[in-house]
Structures are given as C-alpha cells and as structure tokens.
C-alpha atoms as a PDB file:
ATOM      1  CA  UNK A   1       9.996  12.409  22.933  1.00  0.00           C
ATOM      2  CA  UNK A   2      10.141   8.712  21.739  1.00  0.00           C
ATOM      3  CA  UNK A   3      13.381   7.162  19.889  1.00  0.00           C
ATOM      4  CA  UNK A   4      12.590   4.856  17.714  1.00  0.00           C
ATOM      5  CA  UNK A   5      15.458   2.007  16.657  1.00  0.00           C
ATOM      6  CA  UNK A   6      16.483   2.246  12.988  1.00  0.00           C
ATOM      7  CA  UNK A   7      17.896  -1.456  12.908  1.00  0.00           C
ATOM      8  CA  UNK A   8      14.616  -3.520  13.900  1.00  0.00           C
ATOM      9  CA  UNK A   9      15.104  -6.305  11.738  1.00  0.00           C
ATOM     10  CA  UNK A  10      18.471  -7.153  12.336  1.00  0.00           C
ATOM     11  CA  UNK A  11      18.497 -10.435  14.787  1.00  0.00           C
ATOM     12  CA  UNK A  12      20.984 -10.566  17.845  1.00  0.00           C
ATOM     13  CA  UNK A  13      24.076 -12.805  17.280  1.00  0.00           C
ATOM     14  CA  UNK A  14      26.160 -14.889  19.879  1.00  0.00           C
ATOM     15  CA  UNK A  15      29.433 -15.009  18.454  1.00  0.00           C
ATOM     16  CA  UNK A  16      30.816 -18.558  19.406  1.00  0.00           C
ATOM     17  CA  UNK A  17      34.122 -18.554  17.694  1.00  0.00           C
ATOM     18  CA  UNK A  18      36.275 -17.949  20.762  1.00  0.00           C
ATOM     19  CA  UNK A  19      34.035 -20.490  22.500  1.00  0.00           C
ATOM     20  CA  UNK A  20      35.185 -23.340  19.743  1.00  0.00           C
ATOM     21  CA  UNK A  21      38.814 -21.802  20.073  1.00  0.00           C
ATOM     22  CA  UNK A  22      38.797 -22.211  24.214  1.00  0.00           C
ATOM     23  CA  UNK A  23      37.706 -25.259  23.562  1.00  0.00           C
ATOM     24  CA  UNK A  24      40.126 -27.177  21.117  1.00  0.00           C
ATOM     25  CA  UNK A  25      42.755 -25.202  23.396  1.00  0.00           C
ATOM     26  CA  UNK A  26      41.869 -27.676  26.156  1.00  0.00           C
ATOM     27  CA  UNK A  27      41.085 -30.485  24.326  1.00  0.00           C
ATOM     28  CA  UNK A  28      45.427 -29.875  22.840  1.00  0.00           C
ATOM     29  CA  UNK A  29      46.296 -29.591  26.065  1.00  0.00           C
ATOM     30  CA  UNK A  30      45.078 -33.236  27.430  1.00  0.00           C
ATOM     31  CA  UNK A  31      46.310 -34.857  24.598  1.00  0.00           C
ATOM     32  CA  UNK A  32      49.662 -33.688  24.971  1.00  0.00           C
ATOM     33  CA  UNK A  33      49.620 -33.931  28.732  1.00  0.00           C
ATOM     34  CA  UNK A  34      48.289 -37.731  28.272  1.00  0.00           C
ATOM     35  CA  UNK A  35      51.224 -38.629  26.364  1.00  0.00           C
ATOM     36  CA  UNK A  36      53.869 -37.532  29.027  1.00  0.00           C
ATOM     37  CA  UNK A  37      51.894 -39.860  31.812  1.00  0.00           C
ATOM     38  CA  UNK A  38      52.488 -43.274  29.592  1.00  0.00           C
ATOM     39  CA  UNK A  39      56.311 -42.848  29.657  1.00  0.00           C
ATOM     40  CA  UNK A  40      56.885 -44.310  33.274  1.00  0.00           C
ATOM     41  CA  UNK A  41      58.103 -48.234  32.678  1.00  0.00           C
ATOM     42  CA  UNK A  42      60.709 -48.607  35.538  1.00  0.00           C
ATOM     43  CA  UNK A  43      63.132 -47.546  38.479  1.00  0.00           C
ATOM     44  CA  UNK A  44      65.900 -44.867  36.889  1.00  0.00           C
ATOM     45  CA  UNK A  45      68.778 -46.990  36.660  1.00  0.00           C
ATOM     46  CA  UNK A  46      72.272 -45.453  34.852  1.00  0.00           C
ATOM     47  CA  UNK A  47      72.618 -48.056  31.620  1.00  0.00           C
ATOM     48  CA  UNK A  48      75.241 -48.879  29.659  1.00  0.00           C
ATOM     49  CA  UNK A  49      75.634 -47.833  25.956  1.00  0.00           C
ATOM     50  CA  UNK A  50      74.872 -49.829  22.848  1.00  0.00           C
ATOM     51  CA  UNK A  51      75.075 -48.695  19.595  1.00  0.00           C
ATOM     52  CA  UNK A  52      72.848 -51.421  17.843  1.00  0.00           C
ATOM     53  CA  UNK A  53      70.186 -51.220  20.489  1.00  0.00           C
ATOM     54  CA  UNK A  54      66.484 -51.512  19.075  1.00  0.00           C
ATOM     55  CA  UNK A  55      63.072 -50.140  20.723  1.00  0.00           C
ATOM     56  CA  UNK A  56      60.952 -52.952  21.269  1.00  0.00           C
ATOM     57  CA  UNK A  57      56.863 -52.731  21.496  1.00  0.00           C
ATOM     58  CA  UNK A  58      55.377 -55.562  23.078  1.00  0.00           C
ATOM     59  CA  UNK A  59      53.672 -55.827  26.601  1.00  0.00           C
ATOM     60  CA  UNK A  60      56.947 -55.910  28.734  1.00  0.00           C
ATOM     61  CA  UNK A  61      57.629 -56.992  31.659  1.00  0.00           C
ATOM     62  CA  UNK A  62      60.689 -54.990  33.496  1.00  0.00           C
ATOM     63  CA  UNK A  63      63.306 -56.813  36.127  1.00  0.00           C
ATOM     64  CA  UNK A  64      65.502 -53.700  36.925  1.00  0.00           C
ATOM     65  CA  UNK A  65      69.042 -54.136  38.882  1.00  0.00           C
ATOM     66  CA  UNK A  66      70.008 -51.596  40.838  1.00  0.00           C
ATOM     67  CA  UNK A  67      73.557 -50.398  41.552  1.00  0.00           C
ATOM     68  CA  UNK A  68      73.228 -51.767  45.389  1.00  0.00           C
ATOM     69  CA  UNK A  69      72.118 -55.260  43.278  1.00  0.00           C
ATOM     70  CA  UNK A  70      68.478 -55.173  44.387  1.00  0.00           C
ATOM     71  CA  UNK A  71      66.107 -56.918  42.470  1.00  0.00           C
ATOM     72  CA  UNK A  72      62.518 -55.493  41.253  1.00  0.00           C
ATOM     73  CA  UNK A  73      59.782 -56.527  39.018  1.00  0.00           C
ATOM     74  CA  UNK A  74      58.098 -53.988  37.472  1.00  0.00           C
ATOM     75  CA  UNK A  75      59.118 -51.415  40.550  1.00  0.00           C
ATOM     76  CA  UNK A  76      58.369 -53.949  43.125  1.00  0.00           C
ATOM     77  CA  UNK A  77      61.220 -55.483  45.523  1.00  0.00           C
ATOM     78  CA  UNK A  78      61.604 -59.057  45.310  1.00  0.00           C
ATOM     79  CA  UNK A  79      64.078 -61.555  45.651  1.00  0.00           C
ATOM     80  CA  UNK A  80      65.889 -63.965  42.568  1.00  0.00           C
ATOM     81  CA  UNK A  81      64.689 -67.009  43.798  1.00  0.00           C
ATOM     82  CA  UNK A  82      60.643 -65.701  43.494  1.00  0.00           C
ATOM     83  CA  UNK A  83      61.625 -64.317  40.174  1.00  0.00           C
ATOM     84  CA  UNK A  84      60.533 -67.415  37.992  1.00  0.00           C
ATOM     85  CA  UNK A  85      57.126 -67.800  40.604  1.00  0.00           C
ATOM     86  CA  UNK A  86      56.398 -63.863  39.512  1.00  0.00           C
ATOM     87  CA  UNK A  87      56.824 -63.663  36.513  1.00  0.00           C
ATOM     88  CA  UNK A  88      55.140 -66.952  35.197  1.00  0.00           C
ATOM     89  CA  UNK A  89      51.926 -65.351  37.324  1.00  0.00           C
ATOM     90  CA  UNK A  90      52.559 -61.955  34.987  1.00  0.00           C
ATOM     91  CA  UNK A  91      53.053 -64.433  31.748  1.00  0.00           C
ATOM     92  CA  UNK A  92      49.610 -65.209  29.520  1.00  0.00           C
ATOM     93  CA  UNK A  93      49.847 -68.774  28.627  1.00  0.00           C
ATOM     94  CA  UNK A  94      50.400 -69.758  25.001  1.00  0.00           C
ATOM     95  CA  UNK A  95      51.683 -65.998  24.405  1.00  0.00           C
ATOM     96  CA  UNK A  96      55.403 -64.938  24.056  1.00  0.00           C
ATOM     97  CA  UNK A  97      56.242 -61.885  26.212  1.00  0.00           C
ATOM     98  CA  UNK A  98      59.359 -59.865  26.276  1.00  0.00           C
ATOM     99  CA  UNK A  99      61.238 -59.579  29.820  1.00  0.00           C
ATOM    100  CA  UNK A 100      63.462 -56.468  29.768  1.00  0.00           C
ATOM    101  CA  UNK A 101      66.110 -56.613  32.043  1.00  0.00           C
ATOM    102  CA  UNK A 102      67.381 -53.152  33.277  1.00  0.00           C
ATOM    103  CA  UNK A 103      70.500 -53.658  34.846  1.00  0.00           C
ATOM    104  CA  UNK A 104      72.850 -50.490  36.253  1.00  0.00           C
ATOM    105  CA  UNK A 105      76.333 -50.153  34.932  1.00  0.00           C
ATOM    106  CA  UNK A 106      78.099 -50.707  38.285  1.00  0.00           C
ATOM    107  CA  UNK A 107      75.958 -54.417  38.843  1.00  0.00           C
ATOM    108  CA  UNK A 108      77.986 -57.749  39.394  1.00  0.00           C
ATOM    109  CA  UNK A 109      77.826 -59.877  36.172  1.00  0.00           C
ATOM    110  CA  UNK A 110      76.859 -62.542  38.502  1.00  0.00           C
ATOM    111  CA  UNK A 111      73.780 -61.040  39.388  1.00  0.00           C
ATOM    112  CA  UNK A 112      73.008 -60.217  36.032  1.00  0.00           C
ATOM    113  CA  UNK A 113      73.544 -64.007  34.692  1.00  0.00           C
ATOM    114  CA  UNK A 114      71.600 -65.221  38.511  1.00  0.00           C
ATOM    115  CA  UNK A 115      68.516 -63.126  37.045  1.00  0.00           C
ATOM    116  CA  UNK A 116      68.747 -64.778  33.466  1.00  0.00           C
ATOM    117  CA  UNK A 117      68.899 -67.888  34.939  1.00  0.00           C
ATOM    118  CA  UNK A 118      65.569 -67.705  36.796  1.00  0.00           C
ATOM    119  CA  UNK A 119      64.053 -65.999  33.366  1.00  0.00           C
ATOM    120  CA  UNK A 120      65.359 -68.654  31.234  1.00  0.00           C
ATOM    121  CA  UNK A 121      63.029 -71.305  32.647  1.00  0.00           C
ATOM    122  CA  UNK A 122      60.271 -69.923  31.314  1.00  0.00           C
ATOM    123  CA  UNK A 123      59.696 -70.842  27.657  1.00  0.00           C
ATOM    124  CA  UNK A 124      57.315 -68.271  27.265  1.00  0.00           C
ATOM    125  CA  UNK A 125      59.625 -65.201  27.672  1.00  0.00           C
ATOM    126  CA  UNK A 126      61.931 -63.775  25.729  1.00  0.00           C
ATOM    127  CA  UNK A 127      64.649 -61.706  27.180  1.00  0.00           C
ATOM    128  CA  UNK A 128      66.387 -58.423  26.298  1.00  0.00           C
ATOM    129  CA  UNK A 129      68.643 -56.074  28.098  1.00  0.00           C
ATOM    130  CA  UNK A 130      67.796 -52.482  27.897  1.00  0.00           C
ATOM    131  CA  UNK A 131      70.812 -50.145  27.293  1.00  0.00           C
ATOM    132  CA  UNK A 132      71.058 -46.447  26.215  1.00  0.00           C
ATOM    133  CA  UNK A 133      72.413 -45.382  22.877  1.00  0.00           C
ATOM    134  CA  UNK A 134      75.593 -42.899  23.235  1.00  0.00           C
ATOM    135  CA  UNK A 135      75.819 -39.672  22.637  1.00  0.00           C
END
C-alpha cells in the first residue's frame, strides 16, 4: 500500500525569527558591557565634597594624590620634580588640555600646592581638582 502526501505544494520554511532575536540579544549585551570598560580614569582615592563641582569632557590627563602623599600620572608612580618633564611629553602642542588633579582628603596642602606648582609651568594646561558631590 502506497501513501501518498496531501500537502505537495506547500514549500519547507526555516523559521529565522529566534535566529534575529539571539542575535540582537548579543549584539545588547556588548554594547552595554562596552560602556562599563571606558569608566576606569584613575587610582580610587576618597575625595572631598563640592557642591558646585562640574563634569568636564576633554582628553584629561589625571595626577592622583594618595593618602600616603604618593604621586601618579595617569596610574603611574612618579615623583613632583618629573611632573612638569611628563606631562609636557603627554601635552599636544598648540592644544589646551585639562590636568585633573585627584587628591585624597587626608593629603598635606603642601603637597597639593608642590603638584600645582610643577603644573602651572605649563601654559598649555589647565588645571582642575576633582571632588565628589555630597550626598
């Protein structure tokens, strides 16, 4: 006995909906993830609070003070009298960049104002001191 199909015409079908679904699913998922990786800008340092303190977006370069007073720029030891040598190497010439200065509650004044000093010598940087808003 031979069966014979009653639905010849009808064409097979790949259903590709869950395919496109899958698919923006990852694509979410590294975009969101990518955003978390950019966030990283210096050593955690506890910062004093400011209420009229400003976000700033501009190539920066960071000189962060920690509470023992050690120096770094842009997470890498050095000491204040390279400063000015470093940073006019991380400068562009005829272009204004902003030097953040990340300094931890507990730090001497004096090696606050010892930093400043070396930055100030460089007329093209501009200096700010990062702070936290409080809660």
């Amino acid at each position: 006995m031979r069966l014979i199909d009653d639905d010849i015409d009808v064409a097979p079908q790949i259903n590709i909906l869950p395919m496109i679904d899958v698919i923006f699913s990852i694509l979410a998922f590294f975009i969101i993830s990518t955003l978390f990786l950019t966030r990283s800008e210096g050593l955690p340092v506890d910062l004093p609070k400011a209420s009229t303190s400003q976000l700033q977006r501009t190539e920066q370069i960071t000189v962060t003070i920690d509470e023992a007073g050690k120096i770094f720029l842009n997470r890498e030891l050095i000491e204040v009298d390279a400063l000015e040598k470093a940073v006019r190497q991380l400068v562009l010439p005829n272009q204004k960049s902003i030097v953040t200065i990340k300094a931890d509650e507990d730090v001497d004044h004096g090696d606050v104002v010892a930093v400043m000093d070396q930055l100030r010598r460089i007329d093209e940087v501009k200096l700010a001191i990062a702070t936290k808003k409080p809660k």
